[in-house]
N, C-alpha and C. Protein backbone atom coordinates (compact mmCIF):
# COMPACT_ATOMS: atom_id res chain seq x y z
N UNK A 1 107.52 116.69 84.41
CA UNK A 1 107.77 116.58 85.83
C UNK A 1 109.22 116.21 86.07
N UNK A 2 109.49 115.12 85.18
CA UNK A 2 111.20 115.07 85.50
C UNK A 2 112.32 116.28 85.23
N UNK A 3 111.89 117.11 84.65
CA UNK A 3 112.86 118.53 84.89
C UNK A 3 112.45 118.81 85.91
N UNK A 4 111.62 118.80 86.77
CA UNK A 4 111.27 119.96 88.02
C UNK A 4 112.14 119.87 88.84
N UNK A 5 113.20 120.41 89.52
CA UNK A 5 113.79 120.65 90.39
C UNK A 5 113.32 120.37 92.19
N UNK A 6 113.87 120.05 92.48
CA UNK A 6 113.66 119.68 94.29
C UNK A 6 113.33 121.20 94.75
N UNK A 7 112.67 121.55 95.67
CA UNK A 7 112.91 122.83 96.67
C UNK A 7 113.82 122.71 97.51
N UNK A 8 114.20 124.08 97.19
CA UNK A 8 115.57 124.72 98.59
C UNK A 8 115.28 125.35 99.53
N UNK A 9 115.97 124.92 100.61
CA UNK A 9 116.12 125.69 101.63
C UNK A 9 115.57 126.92 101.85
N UNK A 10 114.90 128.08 102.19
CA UNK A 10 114.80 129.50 102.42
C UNK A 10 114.40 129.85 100.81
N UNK A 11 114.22 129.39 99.50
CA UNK A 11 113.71 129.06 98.56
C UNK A 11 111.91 128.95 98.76
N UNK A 12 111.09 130.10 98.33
CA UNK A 12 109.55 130.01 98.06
C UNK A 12 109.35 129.35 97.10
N UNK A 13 108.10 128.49 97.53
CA UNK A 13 107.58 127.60 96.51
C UNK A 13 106.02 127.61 96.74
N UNK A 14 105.32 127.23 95.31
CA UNK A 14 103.85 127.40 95.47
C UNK A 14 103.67 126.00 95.62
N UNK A 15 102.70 125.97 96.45
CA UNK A 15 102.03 124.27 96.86
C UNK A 15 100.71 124.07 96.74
N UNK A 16 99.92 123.32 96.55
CA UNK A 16 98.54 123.49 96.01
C UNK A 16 98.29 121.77 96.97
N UNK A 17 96.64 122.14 97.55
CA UNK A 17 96.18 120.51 97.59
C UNK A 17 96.12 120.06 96.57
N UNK A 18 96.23 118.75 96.18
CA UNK A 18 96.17 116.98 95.44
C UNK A 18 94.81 117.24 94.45
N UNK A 19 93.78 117.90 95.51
CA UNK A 19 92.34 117.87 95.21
C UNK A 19 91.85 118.91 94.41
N UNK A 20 92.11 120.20 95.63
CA UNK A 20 91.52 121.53 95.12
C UNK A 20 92.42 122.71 94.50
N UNK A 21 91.45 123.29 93.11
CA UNK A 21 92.22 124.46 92.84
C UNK A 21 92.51 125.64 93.44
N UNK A 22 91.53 125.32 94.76
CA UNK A 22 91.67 126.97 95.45
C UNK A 22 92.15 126.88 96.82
N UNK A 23 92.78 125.91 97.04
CA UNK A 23 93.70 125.57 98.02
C UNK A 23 95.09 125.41 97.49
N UNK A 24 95.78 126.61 98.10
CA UNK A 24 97.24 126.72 97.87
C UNK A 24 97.64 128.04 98.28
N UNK A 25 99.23 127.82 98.41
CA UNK A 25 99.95 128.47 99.48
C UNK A 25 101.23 129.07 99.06
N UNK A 26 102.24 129.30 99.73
CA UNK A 26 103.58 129.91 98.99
C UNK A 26 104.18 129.22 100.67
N UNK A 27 105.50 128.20 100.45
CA UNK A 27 105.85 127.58 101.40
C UNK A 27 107.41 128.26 101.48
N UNK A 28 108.13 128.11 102.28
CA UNK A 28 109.35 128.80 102.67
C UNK A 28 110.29 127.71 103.09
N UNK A 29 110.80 126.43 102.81
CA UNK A 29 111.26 125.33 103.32
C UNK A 29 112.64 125.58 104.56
N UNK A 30 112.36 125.67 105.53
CA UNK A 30 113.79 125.26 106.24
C UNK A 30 114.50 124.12 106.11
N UNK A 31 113.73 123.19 105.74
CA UNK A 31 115.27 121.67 105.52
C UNK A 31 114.45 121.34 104.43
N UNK A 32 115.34 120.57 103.73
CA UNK A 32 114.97 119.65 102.34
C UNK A 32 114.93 118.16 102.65
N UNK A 33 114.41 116.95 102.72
CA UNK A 33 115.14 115.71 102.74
C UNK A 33 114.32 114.88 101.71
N UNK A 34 115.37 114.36 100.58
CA UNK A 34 114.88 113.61 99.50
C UNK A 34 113.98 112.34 100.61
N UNK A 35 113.00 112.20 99.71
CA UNK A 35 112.07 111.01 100.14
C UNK A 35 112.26 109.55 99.58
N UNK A 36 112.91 109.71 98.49
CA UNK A 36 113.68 108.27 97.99
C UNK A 36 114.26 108.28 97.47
N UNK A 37 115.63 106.93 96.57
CA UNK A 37 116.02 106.75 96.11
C UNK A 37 116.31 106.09 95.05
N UNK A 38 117.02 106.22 93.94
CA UNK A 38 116.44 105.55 92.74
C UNK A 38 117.27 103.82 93.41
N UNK A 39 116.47 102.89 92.85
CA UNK A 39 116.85 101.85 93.33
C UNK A 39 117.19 100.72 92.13
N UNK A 40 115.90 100.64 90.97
CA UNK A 40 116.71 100.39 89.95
C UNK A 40 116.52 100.93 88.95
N UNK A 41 117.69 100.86 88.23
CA UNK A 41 117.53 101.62 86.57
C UNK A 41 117.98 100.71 85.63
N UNK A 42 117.07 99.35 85.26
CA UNK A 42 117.58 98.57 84.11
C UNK A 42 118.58 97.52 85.31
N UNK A 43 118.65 97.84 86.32
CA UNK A 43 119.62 96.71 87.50
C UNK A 43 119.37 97.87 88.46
N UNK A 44 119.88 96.84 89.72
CA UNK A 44 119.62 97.24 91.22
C UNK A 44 120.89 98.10 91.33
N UNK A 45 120.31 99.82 92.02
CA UNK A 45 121.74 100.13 91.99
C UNK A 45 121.96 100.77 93.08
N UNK A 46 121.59 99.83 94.06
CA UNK A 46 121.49 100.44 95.82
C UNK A 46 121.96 98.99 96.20
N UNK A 47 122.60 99.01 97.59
CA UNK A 47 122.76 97.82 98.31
C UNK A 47 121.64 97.67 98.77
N UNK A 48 120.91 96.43 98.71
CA UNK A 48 119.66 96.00 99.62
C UNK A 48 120.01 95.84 100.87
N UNK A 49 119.34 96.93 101.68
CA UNK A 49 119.47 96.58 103.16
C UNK A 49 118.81 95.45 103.54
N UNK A 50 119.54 95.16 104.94
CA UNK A 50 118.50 94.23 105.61
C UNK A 50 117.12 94.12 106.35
N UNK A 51 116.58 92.84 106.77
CA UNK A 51 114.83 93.50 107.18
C UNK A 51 115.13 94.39 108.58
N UNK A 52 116.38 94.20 109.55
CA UNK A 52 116.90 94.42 110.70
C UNK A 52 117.48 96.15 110.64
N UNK A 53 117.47 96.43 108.89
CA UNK A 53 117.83 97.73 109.08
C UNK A 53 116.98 98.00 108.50
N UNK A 54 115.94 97.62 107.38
CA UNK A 54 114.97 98.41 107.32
C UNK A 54 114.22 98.75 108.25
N UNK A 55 113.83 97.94 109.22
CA UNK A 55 113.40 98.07 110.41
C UNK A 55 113.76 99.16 111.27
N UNK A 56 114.96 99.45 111.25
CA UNK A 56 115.49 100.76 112.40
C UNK A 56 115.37 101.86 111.89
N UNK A 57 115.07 101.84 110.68
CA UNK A 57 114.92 103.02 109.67
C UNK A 57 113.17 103.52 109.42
N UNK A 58 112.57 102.59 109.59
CA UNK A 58 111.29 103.02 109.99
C UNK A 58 110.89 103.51 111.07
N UNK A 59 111.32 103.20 112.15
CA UNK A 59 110.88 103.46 113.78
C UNK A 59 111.49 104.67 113.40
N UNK A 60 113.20 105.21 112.95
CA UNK A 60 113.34 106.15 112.98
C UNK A 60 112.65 107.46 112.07
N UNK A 61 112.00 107.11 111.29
CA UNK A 61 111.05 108.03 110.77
C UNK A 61 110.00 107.98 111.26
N UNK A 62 109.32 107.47 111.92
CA UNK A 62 108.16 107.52 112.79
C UNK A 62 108.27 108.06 113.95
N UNK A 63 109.46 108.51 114.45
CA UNK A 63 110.01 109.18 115.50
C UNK A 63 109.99 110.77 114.87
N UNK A 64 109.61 111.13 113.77
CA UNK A 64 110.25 112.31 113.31
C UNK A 64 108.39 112.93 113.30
N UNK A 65 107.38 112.08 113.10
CA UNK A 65 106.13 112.73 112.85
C UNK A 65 105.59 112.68 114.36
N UNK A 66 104.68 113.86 114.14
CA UNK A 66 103.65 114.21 115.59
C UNK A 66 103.31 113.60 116.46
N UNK A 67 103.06 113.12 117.19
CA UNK A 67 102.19 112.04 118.05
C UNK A 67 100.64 112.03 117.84
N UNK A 68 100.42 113.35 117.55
CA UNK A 68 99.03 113.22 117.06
C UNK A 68 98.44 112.48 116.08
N UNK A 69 99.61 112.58 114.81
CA UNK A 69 98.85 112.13 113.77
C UNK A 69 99.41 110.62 113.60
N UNK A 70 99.97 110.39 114.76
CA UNK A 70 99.95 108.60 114.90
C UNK A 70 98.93 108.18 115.48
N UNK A 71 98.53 108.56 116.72
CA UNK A 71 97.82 107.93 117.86
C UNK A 71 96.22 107.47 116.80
N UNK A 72 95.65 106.05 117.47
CA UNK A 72 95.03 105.35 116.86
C UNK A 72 93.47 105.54 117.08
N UNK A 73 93.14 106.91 118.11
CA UNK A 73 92.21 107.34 117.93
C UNK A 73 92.03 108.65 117.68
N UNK A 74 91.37 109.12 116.61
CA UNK A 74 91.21 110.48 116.04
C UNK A 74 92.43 111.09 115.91
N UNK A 75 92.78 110.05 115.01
CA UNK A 75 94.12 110.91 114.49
C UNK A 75 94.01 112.46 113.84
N UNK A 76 95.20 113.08 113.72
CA UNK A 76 95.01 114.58 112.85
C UNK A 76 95.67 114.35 111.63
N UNK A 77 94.76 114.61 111.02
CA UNK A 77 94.94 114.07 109.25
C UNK A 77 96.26 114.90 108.79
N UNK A 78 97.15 114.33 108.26
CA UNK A 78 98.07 114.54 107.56
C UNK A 78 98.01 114.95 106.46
N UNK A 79 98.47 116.72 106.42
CA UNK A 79 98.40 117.28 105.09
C UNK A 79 99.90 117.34 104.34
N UNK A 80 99.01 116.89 103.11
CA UNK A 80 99.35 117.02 101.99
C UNK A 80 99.77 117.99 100.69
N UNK A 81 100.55 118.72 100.42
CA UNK A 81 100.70 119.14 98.78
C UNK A 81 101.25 119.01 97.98
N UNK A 82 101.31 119.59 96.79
CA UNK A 82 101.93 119.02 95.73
C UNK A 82 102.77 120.32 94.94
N UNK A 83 103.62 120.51 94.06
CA UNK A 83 104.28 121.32 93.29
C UNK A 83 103.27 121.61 92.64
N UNK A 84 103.34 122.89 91.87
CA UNK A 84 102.39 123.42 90.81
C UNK A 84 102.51 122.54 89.56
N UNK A 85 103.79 122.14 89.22
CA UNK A 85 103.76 121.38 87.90
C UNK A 85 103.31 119.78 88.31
N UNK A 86 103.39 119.57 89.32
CA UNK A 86 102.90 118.08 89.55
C UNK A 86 100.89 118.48 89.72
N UNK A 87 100.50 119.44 90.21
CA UNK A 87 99.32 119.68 90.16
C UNK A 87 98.64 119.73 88.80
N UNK A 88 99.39 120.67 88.00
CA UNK A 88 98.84 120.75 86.57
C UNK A 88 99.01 119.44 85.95
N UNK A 89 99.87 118.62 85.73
CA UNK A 89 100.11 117.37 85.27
C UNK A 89 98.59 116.67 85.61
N UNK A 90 98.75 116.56 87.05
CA UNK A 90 97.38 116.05 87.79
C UNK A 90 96.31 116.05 87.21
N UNK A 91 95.94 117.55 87.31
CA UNK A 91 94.47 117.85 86.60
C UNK A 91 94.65 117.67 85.57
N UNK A 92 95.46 117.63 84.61
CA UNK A 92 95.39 117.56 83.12
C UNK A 92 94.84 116.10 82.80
N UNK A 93 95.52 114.64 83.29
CA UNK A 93 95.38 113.92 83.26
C UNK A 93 94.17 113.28 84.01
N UNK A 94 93.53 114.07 85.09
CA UNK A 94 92.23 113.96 84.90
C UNK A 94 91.32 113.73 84.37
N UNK A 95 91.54 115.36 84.19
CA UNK A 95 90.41 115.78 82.79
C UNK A 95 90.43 114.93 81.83
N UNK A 96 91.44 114.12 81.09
CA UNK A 96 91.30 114.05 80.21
C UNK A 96 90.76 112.72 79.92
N UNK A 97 90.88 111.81 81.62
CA UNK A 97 90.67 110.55 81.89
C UNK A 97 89.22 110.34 82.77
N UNK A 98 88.80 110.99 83.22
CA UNK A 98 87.34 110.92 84.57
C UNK A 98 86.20 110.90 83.22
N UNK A 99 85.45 110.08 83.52
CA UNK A 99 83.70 109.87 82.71
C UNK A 99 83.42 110.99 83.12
N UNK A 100 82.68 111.42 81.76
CA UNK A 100 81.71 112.05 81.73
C UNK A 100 80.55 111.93 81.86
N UNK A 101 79.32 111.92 82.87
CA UNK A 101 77.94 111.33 82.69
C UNK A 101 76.98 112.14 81.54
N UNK A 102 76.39 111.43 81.36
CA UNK A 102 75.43 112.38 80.41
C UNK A 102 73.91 112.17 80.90
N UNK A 103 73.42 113.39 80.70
CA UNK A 103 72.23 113.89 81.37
C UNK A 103 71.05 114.03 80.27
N UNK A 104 69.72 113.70 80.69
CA UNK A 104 68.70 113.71 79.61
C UNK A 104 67.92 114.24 80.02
């Protein structure tokens, strides 16, 4: 997974649900925006913001999603996917980890 590359821009990519193998898609990204940052590696290697800016930095991403899938009754579920190599990783480690029951 750490070789996999970010998606680009106008760049197709296959996306698969978390869950199912037969849910998946071919996505076309218009913007990219990294979702985090490395913070430490062996030491802290970001300035720690403050709670006053973490703070403005949340409202401002909560400004960026639907109203629907905020509002506190019957929200609209927020979908999810994943890269093909983060999927296969997934199931692999599944499989190889979920009980098996046994039947008599």
């Amino acid at each position: 997974i750490n070789a996999e590359y970010g998606p680009q821009p106008g760049q197709k990519i296959l996306c698969h649900h978390p869950f199912y193998r037969q849910k998946r898609c071919h996505v076309i990204p218009k913007e990219v925006h990294p979702l985090h940052d490395l913070v430490f590696d062996g030491k802290i290697t970001i300035t720690i913001p403050s709670i006053d800016e973490t703070r403005a930095h949340v409202q401002d991403q909560l400004k960026i999603f639907r109203p629907d899938h905020l509002r506190l009754l019957n929200p609209t579920p927020y979908k999810v996917s994943i890269s093909h190599t983060l999927f296969t990783f997934f199931d692999e480690l599944w499989s190889q980890n979920a009980p098996i029951p046994e039947r008599s």
